[in-house]
Structure formats: structure tokens, C-alpha cells
PDB file of N, CA and C in Angstrom:
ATOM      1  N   UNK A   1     -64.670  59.887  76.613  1.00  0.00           N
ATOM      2  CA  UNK A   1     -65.336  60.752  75.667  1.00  0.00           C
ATOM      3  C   UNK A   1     -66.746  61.107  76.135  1.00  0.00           C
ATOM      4  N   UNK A   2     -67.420  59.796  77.068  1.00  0.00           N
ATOM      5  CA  UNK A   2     -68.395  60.521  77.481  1.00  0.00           C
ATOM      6  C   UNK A   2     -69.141  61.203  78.565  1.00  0.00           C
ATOM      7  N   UNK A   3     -67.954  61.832  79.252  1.00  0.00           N
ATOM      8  CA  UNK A   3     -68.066  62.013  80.357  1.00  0.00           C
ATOM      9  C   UNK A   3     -68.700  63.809  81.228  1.00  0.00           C
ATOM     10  N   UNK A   4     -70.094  63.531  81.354  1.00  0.00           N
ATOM     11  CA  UNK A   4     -70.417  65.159  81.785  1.00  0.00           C
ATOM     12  C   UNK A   4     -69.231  65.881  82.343  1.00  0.00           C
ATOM     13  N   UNK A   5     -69.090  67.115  81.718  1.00  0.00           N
ATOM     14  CA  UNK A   5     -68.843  68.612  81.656  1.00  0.00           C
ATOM     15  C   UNK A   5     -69.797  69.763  81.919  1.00  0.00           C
ATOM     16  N   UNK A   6     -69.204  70.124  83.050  1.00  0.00           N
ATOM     17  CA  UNK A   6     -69.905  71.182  83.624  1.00  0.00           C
ATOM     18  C   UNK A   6     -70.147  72.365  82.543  1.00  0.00           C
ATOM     19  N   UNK A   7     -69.110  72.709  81.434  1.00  0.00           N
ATOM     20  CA  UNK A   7     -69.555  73.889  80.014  1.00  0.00           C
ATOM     21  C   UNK A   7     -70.142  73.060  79.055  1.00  0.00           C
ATOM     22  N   UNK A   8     -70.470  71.618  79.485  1.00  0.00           N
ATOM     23  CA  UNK A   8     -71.441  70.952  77.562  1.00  0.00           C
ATOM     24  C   UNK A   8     -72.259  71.911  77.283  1.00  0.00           C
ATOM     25  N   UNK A   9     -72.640  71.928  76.013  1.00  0.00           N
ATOM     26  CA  UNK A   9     -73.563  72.577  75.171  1.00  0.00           C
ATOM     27  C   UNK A   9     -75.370  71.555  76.011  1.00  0.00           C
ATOM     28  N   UNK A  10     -76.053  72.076  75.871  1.00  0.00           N
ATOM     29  CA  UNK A  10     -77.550  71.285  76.175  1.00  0.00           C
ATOM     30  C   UNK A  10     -77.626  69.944  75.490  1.00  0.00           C
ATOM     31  N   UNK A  11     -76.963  70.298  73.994  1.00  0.00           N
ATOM     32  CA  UNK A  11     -77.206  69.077  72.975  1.00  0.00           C
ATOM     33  C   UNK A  11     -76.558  68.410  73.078  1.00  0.00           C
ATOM     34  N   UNK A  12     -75.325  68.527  73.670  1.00  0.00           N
ATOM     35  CA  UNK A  12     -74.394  67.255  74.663  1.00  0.00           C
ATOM     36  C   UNK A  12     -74.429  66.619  75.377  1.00  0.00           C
ATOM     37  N   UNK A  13     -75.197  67.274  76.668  1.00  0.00           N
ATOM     38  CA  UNK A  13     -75.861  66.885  77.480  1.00  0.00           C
ATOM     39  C   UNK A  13     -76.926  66.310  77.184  1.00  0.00           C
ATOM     40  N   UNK A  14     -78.214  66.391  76.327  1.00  0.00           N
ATOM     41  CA  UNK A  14     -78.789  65.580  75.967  1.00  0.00           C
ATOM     42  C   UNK A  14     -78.113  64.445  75.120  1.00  0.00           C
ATOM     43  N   UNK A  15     -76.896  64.209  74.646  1.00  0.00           N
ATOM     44  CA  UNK A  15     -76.283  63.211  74.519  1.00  0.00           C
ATOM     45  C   UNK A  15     -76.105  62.242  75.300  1.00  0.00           C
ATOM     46  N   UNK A  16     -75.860  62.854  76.292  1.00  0.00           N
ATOM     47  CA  UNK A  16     -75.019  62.359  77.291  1.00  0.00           C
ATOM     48  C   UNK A  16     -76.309  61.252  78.031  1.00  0.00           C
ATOM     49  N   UNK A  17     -76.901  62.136  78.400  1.00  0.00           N
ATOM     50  CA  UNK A  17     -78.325  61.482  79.017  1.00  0.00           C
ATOM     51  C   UNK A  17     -78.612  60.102  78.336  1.00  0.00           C
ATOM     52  N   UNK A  18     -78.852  59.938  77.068  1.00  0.00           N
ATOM     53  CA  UNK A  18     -79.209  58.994  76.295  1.00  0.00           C
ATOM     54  C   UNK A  18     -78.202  58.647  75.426  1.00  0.00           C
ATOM     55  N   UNK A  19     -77.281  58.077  76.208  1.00  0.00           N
ATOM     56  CA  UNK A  19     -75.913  57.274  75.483  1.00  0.00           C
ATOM     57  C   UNK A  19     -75.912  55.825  75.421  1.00  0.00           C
ATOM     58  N   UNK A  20     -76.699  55.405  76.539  1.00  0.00           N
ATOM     59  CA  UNK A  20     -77.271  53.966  76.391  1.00  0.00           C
ATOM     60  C   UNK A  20     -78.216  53.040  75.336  1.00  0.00           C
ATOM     61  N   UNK A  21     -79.548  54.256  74.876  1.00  0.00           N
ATOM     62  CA  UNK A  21     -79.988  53.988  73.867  1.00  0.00           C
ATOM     63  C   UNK A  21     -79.261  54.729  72.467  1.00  0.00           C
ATOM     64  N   UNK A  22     -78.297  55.452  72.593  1.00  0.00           N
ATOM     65  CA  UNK A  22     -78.001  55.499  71.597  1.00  0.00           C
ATOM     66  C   UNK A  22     -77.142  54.343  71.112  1.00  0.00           C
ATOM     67  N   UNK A  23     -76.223  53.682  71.544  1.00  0.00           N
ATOM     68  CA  UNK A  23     -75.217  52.689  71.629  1.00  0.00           C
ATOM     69  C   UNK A  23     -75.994  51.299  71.336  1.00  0.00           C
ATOM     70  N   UNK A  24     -77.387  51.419  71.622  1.00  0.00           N
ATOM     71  CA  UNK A  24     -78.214  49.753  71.374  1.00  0.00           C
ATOM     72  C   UNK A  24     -78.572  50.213  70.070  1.00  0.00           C
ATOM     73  N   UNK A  25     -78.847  50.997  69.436  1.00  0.00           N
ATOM     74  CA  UNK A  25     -79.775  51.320  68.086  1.00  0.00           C
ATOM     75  C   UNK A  25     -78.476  51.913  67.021  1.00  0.00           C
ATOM     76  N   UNK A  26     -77.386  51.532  67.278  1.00  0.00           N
ATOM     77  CA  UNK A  26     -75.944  52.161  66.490  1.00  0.00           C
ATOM     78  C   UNK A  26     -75.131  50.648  66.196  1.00  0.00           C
ATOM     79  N   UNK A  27     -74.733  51.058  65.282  1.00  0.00           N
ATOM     80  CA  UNK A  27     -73.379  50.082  65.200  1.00  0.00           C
ATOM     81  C   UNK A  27     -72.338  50.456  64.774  1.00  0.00           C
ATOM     82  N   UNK A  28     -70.818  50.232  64.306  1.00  0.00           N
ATOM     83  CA  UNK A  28     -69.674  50.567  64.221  1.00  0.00           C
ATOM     84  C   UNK A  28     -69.397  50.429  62.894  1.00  0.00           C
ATOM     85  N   UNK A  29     -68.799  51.518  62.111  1.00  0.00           N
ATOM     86  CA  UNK A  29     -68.083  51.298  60.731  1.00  0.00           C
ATOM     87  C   UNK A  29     -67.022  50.377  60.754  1.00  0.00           C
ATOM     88  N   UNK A  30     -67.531  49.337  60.268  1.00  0.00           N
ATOM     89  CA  UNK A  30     -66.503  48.741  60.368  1.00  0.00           C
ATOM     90  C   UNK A  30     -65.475  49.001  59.193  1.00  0.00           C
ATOM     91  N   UNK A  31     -65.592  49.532  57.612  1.00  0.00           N
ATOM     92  CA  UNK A  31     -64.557  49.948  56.892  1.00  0.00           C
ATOM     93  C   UNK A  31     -63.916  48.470  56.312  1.00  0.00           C
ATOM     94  N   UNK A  32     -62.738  48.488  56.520  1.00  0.00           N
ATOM     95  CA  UNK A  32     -61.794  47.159  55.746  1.00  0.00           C
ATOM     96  C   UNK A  32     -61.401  46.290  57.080  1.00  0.00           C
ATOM     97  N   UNK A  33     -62.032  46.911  58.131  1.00  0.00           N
ATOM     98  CA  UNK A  33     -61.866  45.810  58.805  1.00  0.00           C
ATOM     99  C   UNK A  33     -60.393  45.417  60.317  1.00  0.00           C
ATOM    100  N   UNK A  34     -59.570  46.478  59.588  1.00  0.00           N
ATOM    101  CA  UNK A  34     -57.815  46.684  60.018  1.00  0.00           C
ATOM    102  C   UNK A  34     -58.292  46.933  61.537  1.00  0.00           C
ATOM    103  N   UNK A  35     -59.469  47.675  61.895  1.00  0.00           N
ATOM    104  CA  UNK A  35     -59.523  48.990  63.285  1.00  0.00           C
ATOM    105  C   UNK A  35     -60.657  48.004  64.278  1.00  0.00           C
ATOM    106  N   UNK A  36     -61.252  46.483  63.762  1.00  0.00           N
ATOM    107  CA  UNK A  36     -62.551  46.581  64.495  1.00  0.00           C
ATOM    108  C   UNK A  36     -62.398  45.090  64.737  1.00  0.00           C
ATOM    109  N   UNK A  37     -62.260  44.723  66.190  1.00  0.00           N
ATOM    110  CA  UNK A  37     -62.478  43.533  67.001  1.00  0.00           C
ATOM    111  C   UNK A  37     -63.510  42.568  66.512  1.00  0.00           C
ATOM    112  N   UNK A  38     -63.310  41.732  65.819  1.00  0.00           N
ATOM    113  CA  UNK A  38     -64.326  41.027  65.289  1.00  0.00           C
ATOM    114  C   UNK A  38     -65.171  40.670  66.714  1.00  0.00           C
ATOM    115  N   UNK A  39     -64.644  39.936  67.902  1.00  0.00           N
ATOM    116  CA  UNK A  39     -65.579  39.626  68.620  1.00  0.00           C
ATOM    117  C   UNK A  39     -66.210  40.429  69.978  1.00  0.00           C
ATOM    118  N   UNK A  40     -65.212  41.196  70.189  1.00  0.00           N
ATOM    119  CA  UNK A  40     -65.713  43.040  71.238  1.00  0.00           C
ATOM    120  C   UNK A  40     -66.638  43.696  70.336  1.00  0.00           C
ATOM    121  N   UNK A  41     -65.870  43.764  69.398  1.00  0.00           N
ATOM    122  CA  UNK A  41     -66.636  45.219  68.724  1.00  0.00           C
ATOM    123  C   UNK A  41     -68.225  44.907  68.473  1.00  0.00           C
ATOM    124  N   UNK A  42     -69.240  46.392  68.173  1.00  0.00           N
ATOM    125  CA  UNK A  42     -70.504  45.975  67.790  1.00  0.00           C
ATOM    126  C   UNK A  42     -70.218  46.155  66.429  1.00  0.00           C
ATOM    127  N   UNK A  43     -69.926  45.539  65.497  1.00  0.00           N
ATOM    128  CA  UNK A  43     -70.175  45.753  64.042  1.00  0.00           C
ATOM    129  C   UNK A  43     -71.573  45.407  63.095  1.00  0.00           C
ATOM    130  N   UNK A  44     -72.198  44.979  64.013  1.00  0.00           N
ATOM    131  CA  UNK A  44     -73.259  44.154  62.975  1.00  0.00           C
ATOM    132  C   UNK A  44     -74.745  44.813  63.922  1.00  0.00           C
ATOM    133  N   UNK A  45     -74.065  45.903  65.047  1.00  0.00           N
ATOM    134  CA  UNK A  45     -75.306  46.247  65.860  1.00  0.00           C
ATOM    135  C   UNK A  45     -76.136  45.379  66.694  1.00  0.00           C
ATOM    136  N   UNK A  46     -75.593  44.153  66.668  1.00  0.00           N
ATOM    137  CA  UNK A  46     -76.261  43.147  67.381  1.00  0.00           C
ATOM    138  C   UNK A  46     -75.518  42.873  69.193  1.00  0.00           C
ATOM    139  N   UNK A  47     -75.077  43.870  69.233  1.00  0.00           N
ATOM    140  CA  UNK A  47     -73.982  43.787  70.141  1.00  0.00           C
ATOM    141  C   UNK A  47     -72.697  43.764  70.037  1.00  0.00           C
ATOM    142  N   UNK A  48     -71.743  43.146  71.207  1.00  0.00           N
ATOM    143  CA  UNK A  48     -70.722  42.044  70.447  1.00  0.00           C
ATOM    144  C   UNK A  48     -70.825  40.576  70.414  1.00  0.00           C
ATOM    145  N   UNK A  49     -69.944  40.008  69.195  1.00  0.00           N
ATOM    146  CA  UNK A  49     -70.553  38.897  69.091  1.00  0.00           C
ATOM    147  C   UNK A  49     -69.947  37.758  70.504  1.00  0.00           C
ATOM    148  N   UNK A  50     -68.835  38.468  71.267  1.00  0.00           N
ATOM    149  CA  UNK A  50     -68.634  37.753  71.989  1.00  0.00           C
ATOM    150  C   UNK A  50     -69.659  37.114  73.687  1.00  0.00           C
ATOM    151  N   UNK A  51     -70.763  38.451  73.125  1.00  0.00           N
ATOM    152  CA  UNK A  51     -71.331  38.278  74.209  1.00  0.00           C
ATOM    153  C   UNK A  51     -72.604  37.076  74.072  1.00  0.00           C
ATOM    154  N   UNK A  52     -72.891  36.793  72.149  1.00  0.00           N
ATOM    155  CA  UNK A  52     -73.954  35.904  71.463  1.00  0.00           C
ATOM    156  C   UNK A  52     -73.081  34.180  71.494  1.00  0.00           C
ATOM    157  N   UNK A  53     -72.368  34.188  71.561  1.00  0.00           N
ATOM    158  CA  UNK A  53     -72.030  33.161  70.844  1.00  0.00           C
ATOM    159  C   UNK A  53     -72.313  31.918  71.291  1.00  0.00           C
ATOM    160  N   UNK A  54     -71.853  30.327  70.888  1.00  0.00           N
ATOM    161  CA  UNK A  54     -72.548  29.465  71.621  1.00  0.00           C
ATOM    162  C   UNK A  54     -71.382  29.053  72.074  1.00  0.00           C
ATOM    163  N   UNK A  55     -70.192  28.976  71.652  1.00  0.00           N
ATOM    164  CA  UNK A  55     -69.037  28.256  72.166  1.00  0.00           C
ATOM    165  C   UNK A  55     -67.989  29.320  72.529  1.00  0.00           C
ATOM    166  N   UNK A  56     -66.940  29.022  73.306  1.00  0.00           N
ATOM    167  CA  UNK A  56     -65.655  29.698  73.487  1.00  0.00           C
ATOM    168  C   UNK A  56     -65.112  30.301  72.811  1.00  0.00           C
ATOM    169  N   UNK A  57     -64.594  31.330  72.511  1.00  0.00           N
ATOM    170  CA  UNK A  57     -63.461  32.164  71.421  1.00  0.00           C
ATOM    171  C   UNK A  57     -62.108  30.964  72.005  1.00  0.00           C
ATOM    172  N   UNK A  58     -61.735  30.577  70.800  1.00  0.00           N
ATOM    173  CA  UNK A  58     -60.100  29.997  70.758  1.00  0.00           C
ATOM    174  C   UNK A  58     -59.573  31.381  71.092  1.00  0.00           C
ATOM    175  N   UNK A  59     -58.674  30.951  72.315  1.00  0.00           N
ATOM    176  CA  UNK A  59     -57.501  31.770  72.566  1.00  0.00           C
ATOM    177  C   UNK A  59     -56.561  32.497  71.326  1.00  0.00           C
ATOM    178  N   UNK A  60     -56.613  31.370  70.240  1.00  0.00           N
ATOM    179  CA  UNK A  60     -56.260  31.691  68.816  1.00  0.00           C
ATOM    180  C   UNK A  60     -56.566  33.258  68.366  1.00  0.00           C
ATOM    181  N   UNK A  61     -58.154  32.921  68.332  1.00  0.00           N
ATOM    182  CA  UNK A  61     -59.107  33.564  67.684  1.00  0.00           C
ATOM    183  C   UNK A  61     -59.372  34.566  68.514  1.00  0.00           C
ATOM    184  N   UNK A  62     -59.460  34.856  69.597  1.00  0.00           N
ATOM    185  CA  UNK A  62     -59.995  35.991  70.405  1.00  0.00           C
ATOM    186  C   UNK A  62     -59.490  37.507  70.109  1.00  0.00           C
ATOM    187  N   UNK A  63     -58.088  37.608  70.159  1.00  0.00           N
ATOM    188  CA  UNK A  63     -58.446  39.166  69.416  1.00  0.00           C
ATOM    189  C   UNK A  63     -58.190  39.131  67.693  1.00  0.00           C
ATOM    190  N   UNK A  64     -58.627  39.206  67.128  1.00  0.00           N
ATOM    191  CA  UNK A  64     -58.483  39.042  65.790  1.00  0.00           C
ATOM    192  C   UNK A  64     -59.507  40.351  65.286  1.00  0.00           C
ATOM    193  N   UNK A  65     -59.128  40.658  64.046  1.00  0.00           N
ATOM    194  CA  UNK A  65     -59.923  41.729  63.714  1.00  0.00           C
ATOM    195  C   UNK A  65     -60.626  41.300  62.409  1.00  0.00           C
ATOM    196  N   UNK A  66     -61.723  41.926  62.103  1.00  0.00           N
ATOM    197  CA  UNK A  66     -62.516  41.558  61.273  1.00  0.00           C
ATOM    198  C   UNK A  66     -62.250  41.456  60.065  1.00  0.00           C
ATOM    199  N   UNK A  67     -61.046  42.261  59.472  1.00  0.00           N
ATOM    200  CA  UNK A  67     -60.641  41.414  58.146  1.00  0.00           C
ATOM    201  C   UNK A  67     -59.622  39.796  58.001  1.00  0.00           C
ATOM    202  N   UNK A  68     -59.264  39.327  59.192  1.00  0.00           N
ATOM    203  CA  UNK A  68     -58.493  38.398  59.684  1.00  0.00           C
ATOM    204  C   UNK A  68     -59.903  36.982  59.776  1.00  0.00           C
ATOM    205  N   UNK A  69     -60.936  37.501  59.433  1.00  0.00           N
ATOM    206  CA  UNK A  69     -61.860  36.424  59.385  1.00  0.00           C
ATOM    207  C   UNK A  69     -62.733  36.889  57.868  1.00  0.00           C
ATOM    208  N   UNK A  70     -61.558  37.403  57.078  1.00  0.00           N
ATOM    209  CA  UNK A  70     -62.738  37.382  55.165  1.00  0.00           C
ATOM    210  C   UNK A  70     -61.289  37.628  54.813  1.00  0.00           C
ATOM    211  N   UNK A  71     -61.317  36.356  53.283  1.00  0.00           N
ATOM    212  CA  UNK A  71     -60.693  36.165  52.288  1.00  0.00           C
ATOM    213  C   UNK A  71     -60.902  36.982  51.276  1.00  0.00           C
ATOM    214  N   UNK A  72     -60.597  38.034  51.057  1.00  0.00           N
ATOM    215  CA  UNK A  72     -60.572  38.870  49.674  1.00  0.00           C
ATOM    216  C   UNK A  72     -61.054  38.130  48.570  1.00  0.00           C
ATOM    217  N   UNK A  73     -61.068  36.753  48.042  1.00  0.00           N
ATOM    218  CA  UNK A  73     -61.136  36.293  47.321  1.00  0.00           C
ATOM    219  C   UNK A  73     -62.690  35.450  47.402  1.00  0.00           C
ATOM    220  N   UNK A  74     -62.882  35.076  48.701  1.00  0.00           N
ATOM    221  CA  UNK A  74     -64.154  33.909  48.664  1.00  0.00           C
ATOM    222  C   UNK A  74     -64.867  34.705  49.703  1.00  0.00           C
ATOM    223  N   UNK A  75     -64.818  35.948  50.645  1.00  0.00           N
ATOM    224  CA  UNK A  75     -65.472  36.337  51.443  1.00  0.00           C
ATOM    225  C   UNK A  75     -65.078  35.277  52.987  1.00  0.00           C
ATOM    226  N   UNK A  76     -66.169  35.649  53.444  1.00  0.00           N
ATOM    227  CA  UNK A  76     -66.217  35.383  55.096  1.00  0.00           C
ATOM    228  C   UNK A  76     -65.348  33.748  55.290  1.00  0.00           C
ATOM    229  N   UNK A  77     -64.567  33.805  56.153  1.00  0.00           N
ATOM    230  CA  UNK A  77     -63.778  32.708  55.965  1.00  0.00           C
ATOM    231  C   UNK A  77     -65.173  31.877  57.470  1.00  0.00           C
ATOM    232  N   UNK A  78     -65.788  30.808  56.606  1.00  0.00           N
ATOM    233  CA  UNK A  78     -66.869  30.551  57.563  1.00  0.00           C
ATOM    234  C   UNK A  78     -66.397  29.139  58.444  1.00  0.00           C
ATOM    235  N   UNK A  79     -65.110  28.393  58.147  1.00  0.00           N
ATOM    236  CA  UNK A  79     -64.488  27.519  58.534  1.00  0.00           C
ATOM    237  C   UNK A  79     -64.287  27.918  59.956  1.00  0.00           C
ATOM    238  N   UNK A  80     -63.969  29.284  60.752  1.00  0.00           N
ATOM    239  CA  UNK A  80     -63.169  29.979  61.431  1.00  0.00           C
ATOM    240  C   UNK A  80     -65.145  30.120  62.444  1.00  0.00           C
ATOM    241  N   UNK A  81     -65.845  30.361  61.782  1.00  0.00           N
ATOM    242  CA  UNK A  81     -66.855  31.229  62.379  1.00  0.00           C
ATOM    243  C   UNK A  81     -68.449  30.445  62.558  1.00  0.00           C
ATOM    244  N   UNK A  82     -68.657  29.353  61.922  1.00  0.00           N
ATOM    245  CA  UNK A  82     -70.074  28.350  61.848  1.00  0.00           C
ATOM    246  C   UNK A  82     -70.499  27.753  62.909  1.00  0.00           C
ATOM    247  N   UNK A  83     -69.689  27.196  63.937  1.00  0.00           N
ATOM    248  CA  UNK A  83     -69.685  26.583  65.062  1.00  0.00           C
ATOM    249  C   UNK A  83     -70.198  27.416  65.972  1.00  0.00           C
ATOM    250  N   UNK A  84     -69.678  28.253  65.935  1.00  0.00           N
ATOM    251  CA  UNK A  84     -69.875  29.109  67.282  1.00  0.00           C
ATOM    252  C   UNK A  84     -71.216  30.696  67.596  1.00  0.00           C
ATOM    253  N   UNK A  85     -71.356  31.050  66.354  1.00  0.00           N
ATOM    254  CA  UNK A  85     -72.011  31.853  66.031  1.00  0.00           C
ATOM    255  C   UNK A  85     -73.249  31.472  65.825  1.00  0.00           C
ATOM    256  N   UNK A  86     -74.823  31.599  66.367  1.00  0.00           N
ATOM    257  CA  UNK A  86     -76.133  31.266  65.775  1.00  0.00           C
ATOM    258  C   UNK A  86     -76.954  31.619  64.236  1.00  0.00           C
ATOM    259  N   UNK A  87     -77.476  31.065  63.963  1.00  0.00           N
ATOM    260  CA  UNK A  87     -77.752  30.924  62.298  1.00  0.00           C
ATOM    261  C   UNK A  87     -78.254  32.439  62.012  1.00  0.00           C
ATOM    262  N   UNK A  88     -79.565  33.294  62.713  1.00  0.00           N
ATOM    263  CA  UNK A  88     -79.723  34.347  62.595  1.00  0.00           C
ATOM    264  C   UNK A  88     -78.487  35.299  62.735  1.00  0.00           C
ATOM    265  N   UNK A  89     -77.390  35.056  63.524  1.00  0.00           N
ATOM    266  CA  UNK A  89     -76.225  36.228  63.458  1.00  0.00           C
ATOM    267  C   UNK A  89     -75.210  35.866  61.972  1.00  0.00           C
ATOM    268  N   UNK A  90     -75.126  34.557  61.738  1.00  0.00           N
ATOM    269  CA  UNK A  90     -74.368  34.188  60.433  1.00  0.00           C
ATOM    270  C   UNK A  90     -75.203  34.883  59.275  1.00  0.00           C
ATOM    271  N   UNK A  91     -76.166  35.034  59.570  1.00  0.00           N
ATOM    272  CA  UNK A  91     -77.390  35.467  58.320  1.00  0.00           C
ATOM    273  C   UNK A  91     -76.789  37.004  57.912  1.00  0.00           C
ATOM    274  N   UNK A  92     -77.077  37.412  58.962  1.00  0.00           N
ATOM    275  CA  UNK A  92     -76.547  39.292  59.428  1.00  0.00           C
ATOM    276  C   UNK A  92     -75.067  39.230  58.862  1.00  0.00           C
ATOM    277  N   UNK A  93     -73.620  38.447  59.529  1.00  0.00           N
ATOM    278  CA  UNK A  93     -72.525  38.668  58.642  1.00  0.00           C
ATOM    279  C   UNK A  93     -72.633  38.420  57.043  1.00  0.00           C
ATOM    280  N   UNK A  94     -73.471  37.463  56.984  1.00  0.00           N
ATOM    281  CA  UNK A  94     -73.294  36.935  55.463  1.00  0.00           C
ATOM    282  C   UNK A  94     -73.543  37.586  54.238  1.00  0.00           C
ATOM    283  N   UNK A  95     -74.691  38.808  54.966  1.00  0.00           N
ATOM    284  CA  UNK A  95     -74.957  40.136  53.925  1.00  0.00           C
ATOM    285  C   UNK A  95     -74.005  41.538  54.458  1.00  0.00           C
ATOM    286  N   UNK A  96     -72.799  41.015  55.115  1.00  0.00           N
ATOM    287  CA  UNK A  96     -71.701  42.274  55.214  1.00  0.00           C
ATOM    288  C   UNK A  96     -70.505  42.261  54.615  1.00  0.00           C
ATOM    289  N   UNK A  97     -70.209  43.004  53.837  1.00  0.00           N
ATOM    290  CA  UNK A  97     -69.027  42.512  53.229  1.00  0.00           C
ATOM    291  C   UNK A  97     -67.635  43.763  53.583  1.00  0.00           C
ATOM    292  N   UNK A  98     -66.520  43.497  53.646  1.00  0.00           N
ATOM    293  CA  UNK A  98     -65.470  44.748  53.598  1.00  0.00           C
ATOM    294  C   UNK A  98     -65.194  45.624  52.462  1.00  0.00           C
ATOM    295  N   UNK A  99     -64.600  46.488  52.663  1.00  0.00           N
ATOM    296  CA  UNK A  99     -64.037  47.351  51.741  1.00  0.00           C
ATOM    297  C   UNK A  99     -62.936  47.226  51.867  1.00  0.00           C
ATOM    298  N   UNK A 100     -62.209  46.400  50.991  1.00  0.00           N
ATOM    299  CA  UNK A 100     -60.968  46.072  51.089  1.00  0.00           C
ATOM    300  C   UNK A 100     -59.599  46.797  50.441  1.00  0.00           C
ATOM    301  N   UNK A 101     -60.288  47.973  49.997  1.00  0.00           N
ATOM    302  CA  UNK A 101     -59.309  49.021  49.433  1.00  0.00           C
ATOM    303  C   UNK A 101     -58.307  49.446  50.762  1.00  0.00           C
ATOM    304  N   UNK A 102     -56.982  49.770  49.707  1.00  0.00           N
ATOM    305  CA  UNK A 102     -55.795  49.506  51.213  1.00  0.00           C
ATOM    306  C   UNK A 102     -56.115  51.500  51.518  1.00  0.00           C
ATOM    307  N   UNK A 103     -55.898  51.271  52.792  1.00  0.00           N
ATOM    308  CA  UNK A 103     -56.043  52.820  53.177  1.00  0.00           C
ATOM    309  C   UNK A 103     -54.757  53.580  53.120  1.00  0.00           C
ATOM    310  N   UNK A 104     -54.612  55.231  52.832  1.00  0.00           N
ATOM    311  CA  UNK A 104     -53.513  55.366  52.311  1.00  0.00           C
ATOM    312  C   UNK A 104     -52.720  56.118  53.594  1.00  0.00           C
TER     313      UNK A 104
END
């Protein structure tokens, strides 16, 4: 998707140019959660978390998506996520919540 074209518009090209800082100062909708890599994806803008963390992703756990780690009922399933994650990034999930409406 982001790849120069000899017909871009200027304002594409100035896209294009500054795709690096755009991508550090952005983060990803994450929505309900179904579409977004809990530990690739940047959801929280802090990166990904796989690149913060302090311990290993369980083979378990490694692709899992971000509603596969929150209980509809009690939120962030933190059993799955305390160990491994640093207190300032738990801080950041802990004020994110899903939209758990089913998509149609």
C-alpha cells in the first residue's frame, strides 16, 4: 500500500515521504478486537507489545487476537497478561476497553 507511484498525487507523496513518523505517532482501531494481533499489532500506539515485553509469548498465546485476552464480563483477562507486560504498558491497556457489539 505504500509503495511510490510514478502518477501519486504530491499529497501522497508527501505521505509517502513521512510514513515512518506517521506510523510512531498513530495507532490501530482496534474495534471488538476479532481483526487485531494482540501482540504484532500497534493497538495501544506504543508499538507492538511483542517488541516491550519482559518474558516470552507462550507459543499458546502468540497469535491470539485482542478480544481472546478480555472477558465480556470482567474485562482484560490479566491472569493471561501481568507477568509479561511492564506496569506503565498494563496502565495504557487497563484504560482500553472493546466494543464488543457483534459485527453484522
Amino acid at each position: 500500500m505504500f509503495q511510490p507511484r510514478s502518477d501519486a498525487s504530491n499529497t501522497w507523496r508527501g505521505i509517502l515521504d513521512n510514513i515512518k513518523l506517521l506510523r510512531q505517532g498513530s495507532k490501530m482501531e482496534v474495534g471488538n478486537g476479532k481483526h487485531t494481533l494482540f501482540w504484532q499489532d500497534n493497538g495501544l500506539g506504543t508499538g507492538p507489545l511483542c517488541n516491550i515485553i519482559t518474558e516470552p509469548i507462550p507459543p499458546t498465546l502468540a497469535d491470539w487476537k485482542v478480544v481472546d485476552m478480555w472477558d465480556g464480563n470482567r474485562g482484560w483477562k490479566w491472569e493471561r497478561l501481568s507477568n509479561r507486560i511492564p506496569q506503565d504498558i498494563r496502565t495504557l491497556i487497563a484504560s482500553e476497553s472493546l466494543r464488543c457489539k457483534e459485527e453484522s
